[in-house]
ModelCIF file with pLDDT and N, C-alpha, C, O atoms, coordinates in Angstrom:
data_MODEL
#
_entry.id   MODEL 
#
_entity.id                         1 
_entity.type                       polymer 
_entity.pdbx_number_of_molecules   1 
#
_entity_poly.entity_id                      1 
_entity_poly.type                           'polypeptide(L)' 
_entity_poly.nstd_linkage                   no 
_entity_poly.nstd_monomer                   no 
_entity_poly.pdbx_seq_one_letter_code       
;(UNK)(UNK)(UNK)(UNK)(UNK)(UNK)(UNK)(UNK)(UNK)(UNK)(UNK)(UNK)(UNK)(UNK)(UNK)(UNK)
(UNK)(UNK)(UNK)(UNK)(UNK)(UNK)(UNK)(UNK)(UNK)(UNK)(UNK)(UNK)(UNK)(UNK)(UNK)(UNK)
(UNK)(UNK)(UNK)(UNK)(UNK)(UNK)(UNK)(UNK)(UNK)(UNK)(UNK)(UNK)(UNK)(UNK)
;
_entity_poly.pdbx_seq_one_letter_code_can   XXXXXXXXXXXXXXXXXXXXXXXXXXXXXXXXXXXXXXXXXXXXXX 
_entity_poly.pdbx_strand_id                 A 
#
loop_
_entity_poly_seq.entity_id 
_entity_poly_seq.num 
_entity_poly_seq.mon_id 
_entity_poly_seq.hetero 
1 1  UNK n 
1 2  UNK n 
1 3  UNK n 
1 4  UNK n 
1 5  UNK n 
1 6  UNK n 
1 7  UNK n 
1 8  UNK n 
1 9  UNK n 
1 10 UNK n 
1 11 UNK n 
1 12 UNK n 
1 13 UNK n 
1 14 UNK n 
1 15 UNK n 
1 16 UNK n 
1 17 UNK n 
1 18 UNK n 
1 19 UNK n 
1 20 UNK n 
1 21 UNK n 
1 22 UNK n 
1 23 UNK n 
1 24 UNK n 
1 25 UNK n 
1 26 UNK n 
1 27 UNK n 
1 28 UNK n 
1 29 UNK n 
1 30 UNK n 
1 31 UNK n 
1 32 UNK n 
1 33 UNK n 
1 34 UNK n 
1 35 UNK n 
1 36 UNK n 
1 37 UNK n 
1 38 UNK n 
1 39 UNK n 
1 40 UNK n 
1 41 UNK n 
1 42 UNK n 
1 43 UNK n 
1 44 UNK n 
1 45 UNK n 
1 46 UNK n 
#
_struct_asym.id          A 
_struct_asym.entity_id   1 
#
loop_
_ma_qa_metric.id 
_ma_qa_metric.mode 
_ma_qa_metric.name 
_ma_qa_metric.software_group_id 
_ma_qa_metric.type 
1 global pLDDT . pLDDT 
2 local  pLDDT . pLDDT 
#
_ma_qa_metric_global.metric_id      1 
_ma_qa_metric_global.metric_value   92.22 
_ma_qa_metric_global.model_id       1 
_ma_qa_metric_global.ordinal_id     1 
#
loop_
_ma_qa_metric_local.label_asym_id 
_ma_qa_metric_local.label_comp_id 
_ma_qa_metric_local.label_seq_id 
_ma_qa_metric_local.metric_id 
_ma_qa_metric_local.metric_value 
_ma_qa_metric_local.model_id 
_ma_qa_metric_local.ordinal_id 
A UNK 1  2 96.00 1 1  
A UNK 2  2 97.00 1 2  
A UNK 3  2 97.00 1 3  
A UNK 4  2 97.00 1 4  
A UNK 5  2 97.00 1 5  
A UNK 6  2 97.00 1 6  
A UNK 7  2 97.00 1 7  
A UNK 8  2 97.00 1 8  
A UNK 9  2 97.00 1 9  
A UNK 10 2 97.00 1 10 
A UNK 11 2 98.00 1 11 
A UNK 12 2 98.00 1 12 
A UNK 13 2 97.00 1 13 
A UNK 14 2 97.00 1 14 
A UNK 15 2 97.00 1 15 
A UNK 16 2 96.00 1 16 
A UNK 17 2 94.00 1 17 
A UNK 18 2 94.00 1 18 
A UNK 19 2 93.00 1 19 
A UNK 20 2 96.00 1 20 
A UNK 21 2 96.00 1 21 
A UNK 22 2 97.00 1 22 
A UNK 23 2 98.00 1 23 
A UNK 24 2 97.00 1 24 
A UNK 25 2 97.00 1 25 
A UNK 26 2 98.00 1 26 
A UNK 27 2 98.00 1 27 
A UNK 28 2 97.00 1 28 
A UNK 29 2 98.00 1 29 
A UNK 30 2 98.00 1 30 
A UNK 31 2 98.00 1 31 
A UNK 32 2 97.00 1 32 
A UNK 33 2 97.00 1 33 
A UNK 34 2 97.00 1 34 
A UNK 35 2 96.00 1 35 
A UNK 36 2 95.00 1 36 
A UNK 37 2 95.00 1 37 
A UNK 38 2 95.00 1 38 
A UNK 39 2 93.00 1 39 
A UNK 40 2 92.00 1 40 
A UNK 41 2 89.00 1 41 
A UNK 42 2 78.00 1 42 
A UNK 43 2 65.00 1 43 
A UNK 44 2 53.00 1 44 
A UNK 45 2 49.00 1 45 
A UNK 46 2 50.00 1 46 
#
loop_
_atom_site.group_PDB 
_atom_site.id 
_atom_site.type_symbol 
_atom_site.label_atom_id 
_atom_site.label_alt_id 
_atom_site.label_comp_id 
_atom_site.label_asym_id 
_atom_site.label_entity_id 
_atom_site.label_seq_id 
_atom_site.pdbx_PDB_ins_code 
_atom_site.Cartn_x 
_atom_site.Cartn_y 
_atom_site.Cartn_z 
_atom_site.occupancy 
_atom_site.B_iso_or_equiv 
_atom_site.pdbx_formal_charge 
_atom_site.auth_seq_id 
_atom_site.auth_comp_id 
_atom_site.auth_asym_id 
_atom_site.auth_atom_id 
_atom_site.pdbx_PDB_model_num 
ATOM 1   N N  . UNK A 1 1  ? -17.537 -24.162 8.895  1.00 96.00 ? 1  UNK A N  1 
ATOM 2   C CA . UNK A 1 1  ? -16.451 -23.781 9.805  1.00 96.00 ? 1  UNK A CA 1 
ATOM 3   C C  . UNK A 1 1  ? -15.141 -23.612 9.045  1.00 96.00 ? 1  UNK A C  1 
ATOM 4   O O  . UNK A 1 1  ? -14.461 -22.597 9.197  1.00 96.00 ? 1  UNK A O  1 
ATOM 5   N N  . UNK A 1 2  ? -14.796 -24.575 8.251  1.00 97.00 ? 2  UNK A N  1 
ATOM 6   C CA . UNK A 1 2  ? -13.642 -24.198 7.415  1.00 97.00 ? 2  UNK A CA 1 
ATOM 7   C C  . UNK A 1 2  ? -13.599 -23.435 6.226  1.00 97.00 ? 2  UNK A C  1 
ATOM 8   O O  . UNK A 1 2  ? -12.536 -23.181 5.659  1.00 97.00 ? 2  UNK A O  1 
ATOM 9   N N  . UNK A 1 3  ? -14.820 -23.020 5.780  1.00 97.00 ? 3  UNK A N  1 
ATOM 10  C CA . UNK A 1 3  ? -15.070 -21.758 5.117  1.00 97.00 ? 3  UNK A CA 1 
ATOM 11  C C  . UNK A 1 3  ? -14.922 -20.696 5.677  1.00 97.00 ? 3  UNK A C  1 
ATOM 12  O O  . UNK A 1 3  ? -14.502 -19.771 4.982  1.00 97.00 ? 3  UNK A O  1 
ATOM 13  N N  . UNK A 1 4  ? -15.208 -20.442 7.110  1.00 97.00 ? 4  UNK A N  1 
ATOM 14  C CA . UNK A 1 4  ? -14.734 -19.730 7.622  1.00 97.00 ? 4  UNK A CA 1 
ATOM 15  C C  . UNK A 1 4  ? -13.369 -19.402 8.432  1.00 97.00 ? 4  UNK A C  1 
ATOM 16  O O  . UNK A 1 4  ? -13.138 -18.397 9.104  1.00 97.00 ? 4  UNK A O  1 
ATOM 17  N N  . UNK A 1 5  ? -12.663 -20.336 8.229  1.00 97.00 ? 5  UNK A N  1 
ATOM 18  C CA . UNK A 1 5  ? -11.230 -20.165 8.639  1.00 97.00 ? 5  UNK A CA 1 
ATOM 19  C C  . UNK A 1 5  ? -10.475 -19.259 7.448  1.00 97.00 ? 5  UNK A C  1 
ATOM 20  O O  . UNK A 1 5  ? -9.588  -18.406 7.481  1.00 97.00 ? 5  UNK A O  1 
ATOM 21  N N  . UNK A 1 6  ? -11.274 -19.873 6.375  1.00 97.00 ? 6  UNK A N  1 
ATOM 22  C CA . UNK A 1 6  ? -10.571 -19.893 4.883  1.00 97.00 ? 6  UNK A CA 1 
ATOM 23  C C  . UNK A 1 6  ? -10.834 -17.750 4.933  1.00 97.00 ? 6  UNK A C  1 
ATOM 24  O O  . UNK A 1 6  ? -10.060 -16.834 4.655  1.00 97.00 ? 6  UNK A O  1 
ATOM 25  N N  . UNK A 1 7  ? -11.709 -17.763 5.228  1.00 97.00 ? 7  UNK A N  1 
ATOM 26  C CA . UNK A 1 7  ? -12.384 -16.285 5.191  1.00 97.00 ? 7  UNK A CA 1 
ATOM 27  C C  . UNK A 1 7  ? -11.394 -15.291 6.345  1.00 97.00 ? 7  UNK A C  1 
ATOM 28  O O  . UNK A 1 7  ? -11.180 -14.091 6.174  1.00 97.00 ? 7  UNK A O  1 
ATOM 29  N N  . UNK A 1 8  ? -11.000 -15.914 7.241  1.00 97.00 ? 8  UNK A N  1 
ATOM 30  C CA . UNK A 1 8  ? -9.951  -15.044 7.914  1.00 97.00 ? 8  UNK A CA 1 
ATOM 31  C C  . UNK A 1 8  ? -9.216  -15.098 7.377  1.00 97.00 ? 8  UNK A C  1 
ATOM 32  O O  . UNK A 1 8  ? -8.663  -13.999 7.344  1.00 97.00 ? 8  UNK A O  1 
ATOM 33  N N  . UNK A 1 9  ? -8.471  -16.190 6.492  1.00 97.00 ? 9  UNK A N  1 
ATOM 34  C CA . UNK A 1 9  ? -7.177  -15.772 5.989  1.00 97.00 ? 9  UNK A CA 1 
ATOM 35  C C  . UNK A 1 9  ? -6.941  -14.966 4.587  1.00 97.00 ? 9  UNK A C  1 
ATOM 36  O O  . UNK A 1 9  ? -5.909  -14.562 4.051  1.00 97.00 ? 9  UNK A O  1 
ATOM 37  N N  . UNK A 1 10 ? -8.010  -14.913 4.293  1.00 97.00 ? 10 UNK A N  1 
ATOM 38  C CA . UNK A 1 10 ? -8.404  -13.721 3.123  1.00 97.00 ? 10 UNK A CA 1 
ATOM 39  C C  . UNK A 1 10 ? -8.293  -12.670 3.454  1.00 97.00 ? 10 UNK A C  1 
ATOM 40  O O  . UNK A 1 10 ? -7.359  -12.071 2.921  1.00 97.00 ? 10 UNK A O  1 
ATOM 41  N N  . UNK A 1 11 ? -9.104  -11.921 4.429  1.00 98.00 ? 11 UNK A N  1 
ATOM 42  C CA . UNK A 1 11 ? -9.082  -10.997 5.114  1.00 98.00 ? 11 UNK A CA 1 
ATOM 43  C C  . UNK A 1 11 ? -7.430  -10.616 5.334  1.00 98.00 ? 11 UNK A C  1 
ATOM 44  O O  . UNK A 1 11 ? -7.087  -9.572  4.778  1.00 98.00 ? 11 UNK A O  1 
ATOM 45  N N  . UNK A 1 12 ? -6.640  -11.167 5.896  1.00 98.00 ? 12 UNK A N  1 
ATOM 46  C CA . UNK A 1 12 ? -5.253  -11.232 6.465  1.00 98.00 ? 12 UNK A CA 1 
ATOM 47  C C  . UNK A 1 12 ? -4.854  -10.364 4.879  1.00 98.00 ? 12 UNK A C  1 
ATOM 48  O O  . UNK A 1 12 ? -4.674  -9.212  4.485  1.00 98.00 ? 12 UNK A O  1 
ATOM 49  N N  . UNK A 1 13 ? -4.868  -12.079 4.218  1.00 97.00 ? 13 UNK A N  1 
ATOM 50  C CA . UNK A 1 13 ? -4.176  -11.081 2.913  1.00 97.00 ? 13 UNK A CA 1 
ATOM 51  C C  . UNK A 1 13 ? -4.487  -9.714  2.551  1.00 97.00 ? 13 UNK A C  1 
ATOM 52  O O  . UNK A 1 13 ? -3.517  -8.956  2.548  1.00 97.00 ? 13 UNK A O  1 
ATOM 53  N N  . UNK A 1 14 ? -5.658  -9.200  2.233  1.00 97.00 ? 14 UNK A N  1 
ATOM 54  C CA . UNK A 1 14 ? -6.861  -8.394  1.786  1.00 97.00 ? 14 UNK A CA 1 
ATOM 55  C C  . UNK A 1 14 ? -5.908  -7.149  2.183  1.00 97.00 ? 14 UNK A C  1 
ATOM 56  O O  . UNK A 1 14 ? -5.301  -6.406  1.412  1.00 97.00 ? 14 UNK A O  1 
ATOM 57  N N  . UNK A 1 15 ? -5.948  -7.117  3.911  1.00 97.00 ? 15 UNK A N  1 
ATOM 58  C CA . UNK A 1 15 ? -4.923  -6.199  4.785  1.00 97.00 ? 15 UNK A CA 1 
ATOM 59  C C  . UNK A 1 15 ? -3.589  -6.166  4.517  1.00 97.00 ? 15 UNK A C  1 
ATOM 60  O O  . UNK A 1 15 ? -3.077  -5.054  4.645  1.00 97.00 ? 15 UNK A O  1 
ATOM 61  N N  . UNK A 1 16 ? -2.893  -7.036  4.190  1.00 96.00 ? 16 UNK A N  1 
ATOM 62  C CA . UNK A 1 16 ? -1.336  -7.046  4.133  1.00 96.00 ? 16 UNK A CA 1 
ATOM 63  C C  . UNK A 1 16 ? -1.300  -6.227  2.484  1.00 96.00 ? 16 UNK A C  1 
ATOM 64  O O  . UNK A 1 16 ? -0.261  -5.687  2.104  1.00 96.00 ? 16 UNK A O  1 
ATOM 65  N N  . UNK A 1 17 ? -2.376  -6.233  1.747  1.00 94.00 ? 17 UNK A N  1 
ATOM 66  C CA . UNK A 1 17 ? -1.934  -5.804  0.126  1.00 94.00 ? 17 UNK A CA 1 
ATOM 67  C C  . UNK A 1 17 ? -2.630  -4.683  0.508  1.00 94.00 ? 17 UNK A C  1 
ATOM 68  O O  . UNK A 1 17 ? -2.422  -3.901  -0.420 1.00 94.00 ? 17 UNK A O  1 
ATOM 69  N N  . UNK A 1 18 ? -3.294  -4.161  1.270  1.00 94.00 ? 18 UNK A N  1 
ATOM 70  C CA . UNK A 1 18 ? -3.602  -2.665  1.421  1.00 94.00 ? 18 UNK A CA 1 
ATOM 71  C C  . UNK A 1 18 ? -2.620  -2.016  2.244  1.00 94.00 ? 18 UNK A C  1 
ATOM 72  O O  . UNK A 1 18 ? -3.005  -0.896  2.580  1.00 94.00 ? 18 UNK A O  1 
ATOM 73  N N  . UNK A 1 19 ? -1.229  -2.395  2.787  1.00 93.00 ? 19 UNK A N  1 
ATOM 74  C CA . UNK A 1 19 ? -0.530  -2.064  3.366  1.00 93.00 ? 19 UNK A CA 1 
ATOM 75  C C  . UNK A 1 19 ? -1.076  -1.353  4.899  1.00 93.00 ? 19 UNK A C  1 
ATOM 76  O O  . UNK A 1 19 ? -0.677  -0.402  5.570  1.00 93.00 ? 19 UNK A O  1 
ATOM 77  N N  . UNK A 1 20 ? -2.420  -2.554  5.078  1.00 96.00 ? 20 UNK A N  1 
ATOM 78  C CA . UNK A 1 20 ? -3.107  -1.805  6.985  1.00 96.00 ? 20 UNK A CA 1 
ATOM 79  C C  . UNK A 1 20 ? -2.577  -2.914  7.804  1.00 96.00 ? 20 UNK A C  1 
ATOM 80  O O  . UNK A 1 20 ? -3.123  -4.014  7.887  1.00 96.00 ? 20 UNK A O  1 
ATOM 81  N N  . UNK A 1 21 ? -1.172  -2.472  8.581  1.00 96.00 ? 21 UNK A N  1 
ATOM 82  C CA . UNK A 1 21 ? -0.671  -3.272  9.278  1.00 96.00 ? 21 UNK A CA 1 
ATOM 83  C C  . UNK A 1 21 ? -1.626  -3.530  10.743 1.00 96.00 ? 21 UNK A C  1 
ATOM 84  O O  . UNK A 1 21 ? -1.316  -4.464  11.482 1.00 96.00 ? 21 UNK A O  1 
ATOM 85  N N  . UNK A 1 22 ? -2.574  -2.798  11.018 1.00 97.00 ? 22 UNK A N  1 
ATOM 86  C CA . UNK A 1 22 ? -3.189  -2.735  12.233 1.00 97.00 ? 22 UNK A CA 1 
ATOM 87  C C  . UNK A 1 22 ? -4.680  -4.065  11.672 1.00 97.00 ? 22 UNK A C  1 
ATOM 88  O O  . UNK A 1 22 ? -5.136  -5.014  12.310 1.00 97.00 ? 22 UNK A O  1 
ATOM 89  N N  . UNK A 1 23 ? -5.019  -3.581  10.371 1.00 98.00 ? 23 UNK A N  1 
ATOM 90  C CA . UNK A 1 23 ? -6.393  -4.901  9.815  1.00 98.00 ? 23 UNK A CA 1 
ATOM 91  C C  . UNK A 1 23 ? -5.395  -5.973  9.861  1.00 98.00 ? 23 UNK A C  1 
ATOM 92  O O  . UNK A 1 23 ? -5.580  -6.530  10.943 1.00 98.00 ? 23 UNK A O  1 
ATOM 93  N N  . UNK A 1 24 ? -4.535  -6.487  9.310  1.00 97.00 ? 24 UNK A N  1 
ATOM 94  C CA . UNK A 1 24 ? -3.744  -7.112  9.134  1.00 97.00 ? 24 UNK A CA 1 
ATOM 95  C C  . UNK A 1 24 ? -3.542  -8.180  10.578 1.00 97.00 ? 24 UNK A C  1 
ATOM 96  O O  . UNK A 1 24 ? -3.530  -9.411  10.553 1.00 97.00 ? 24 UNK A O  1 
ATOM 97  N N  . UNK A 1 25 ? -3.459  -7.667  11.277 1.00 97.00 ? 25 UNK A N  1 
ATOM 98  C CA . UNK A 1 25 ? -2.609  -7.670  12.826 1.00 97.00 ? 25 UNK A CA 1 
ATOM 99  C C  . UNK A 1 25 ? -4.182  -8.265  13.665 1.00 97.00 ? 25 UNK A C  1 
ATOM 100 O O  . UNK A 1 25 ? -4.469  -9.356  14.157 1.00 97.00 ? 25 UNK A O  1 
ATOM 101 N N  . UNK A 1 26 ? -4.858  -7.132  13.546 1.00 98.00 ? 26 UNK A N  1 
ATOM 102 C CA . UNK A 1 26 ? -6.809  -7.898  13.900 1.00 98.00 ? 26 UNK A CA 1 
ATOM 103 C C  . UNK A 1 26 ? -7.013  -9.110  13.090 1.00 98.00 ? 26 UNK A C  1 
ATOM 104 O O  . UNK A 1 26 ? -7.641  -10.075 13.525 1.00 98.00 ? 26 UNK A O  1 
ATOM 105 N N  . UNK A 1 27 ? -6.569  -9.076  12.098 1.00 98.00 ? 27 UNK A N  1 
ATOM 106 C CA . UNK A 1 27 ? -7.522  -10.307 11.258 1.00 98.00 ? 27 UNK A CA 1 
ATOM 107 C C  . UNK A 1 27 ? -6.640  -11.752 11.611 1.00 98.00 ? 27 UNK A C  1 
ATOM 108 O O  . UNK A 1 27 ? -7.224  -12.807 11.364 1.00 98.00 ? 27 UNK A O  1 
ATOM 109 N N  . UNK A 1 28 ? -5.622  -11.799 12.028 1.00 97.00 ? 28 UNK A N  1 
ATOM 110 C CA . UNK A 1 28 ? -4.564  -12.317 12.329 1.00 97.00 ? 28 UNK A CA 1 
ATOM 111 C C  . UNK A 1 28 ? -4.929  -13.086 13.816 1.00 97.00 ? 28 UNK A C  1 
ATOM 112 O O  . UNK A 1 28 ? -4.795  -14.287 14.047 1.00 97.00 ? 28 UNK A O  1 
ATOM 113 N N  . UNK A 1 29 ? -5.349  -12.205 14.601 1.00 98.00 ? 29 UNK A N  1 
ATOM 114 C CA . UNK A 1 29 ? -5.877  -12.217 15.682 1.00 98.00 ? 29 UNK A CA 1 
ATOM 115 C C  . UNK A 1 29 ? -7.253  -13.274 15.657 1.00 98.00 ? 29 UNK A C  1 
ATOM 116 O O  . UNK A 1 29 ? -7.568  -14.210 16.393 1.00 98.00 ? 29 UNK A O  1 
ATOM 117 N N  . UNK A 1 30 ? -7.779  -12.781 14.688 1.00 98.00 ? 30 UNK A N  1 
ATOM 118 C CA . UNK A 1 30 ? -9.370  -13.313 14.598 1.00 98.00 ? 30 UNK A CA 1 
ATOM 119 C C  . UNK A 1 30 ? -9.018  -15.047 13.922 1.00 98.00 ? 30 UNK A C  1 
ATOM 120 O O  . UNK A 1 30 ? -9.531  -16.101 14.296 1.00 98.00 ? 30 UNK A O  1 
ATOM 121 N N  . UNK A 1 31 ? -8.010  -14.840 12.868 1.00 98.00 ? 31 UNK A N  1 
ATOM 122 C CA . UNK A 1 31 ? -7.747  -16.427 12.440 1.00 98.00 ? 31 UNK A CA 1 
ATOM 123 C C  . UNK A 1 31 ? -7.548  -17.043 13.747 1.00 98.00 ? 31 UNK A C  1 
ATOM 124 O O  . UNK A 1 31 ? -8.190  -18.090 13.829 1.00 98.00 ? 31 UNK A O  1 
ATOM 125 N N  . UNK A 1 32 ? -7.045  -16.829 14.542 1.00 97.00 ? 32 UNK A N  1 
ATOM 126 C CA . UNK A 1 32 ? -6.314  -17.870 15.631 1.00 97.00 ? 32 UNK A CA 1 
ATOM 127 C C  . UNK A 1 32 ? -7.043  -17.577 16.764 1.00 97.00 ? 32 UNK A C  1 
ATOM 128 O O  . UNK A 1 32 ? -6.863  -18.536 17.514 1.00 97.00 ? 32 UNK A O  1 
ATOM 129 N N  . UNK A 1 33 ? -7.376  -17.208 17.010 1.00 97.00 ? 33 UNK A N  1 
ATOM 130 C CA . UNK A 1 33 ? -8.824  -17.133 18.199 1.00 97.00 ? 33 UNK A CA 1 
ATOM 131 C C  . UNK A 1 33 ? -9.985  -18.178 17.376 1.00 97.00 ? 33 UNK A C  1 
ATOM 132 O O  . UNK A 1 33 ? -10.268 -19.234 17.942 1.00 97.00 ? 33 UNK A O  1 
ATOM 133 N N  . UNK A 1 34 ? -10.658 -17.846 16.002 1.00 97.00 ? 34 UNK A N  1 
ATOM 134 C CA . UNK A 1 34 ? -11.489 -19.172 15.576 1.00 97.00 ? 34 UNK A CA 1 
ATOM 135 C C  . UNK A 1 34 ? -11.012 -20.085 15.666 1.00 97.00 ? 34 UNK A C  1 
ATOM 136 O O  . UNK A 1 34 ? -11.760 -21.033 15.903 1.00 97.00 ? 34 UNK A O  1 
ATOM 137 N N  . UNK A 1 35 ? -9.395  -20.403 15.529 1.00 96.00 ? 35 UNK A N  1 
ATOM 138 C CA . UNK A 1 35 ? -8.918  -22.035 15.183 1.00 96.00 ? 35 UNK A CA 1 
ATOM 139 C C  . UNK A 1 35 ? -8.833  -22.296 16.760 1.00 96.00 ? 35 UNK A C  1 
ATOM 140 O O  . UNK A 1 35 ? -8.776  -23.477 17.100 1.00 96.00 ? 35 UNK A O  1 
ATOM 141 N N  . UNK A 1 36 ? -8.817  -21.167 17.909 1.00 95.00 ? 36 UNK A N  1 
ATOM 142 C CA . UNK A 1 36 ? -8.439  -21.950 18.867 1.00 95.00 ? 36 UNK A CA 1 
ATOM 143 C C  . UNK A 1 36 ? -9.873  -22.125 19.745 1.00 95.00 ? 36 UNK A C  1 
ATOM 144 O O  . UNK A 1 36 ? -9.987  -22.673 20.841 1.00 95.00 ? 36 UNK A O  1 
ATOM 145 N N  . UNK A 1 37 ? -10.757 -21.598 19.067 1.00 95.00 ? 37 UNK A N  1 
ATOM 146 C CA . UNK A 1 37 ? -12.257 -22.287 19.306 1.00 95.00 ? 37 UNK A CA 1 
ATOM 147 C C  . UNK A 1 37 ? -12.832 -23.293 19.124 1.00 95.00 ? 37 UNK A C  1 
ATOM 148 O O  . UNK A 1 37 ? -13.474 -23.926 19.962 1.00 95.00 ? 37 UNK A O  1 
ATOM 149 N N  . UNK A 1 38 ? -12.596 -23.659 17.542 1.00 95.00 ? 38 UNK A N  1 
ATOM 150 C CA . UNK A 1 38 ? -12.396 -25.159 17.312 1.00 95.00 ? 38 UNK A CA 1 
ATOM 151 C C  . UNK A 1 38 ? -11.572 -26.107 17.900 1.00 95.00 ? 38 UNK A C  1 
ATOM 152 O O  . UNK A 1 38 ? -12.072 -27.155 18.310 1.00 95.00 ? 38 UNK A O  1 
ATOM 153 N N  . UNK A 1 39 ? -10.378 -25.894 18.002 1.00 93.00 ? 39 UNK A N  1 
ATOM 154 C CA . UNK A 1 39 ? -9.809  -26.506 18.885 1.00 93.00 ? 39 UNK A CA 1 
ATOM 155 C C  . UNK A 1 39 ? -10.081 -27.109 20.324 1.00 93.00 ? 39 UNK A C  1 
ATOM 156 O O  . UNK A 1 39 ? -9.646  -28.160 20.797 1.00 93.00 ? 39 UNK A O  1 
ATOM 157 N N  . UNK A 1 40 ? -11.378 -25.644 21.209 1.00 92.00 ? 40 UNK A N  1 
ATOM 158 C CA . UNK A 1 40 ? -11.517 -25.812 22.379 1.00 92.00 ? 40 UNK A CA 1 
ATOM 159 C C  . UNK A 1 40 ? -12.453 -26.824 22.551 1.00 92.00 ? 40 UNK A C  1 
ATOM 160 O O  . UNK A 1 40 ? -12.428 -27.621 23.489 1.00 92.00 ? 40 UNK A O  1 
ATOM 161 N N  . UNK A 1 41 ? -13.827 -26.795 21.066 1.00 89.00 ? 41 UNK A N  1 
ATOM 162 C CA . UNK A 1 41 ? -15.115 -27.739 20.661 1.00 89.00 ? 41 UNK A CA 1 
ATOM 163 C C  . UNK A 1 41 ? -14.565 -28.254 20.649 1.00 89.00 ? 41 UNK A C  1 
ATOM 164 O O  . UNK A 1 41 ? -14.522 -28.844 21.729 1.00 89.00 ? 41 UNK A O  1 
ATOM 165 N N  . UNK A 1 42 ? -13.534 -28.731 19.666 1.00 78.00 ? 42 UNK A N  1 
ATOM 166 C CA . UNK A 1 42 ? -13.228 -30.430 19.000 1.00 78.00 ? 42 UNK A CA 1 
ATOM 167 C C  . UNK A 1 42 ? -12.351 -31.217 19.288 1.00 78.00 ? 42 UNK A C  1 
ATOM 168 O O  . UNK A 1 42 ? -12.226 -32.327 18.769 1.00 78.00 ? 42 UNK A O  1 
ATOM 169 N N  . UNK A 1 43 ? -11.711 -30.796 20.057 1.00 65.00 ? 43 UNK A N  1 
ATOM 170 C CA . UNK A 1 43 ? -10.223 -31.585 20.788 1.00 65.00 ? 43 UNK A CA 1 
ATOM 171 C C  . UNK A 1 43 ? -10.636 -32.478 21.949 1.00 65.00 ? 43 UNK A C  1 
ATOM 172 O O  . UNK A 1 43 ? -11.457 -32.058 22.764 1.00 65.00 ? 43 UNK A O  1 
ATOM 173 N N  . UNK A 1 44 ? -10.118 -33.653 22.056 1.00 53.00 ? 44 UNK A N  1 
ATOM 174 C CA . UNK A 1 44 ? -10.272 -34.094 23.416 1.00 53.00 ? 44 UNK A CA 1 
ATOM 175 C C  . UNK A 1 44 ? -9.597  -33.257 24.770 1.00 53.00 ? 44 UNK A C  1 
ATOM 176 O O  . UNK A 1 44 ? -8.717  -32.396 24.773 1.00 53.00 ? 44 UNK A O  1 
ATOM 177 N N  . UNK A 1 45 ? -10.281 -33.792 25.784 1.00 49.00 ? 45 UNK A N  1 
ATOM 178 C CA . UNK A 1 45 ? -9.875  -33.129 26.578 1.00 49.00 ? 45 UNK A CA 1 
ATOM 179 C C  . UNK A 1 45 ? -8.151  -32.624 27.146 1.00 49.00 ? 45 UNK A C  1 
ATOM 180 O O  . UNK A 1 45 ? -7.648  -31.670 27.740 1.00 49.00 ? 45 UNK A O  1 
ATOM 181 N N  . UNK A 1 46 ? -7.720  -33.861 26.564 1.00 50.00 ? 46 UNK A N  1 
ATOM 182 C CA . UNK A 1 46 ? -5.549  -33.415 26.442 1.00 50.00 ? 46 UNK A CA 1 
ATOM 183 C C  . UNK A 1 46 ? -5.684  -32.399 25.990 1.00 50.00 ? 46 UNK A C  1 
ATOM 184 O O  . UNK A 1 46 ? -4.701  -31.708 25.720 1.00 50.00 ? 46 UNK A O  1 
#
């Protein structure tokens, strides 16, 4: 799971140095939608 967090934020970069503000902007998207999945699994209910 945190290999794969690690893997969206690669991606992010990957996009920001190819100057694709739109991959960039998706992958961005995709980091924080996984973390807020984990979050939804692993958090207590607060």
């Amino acid at each position: 799971e945190n290999e794969s967090l690690f893997a969206h934020l690669a991606r992010i970069l990957s996009a920001m140095r190819h100057a694709d503000a739109g991959e960039a902007s998706s992958a961005a998207r995709a980091y924080f939608t996984f973390l807020q999945k984990l979050a939804e699994d692993k958090c207590d209910p607060a």
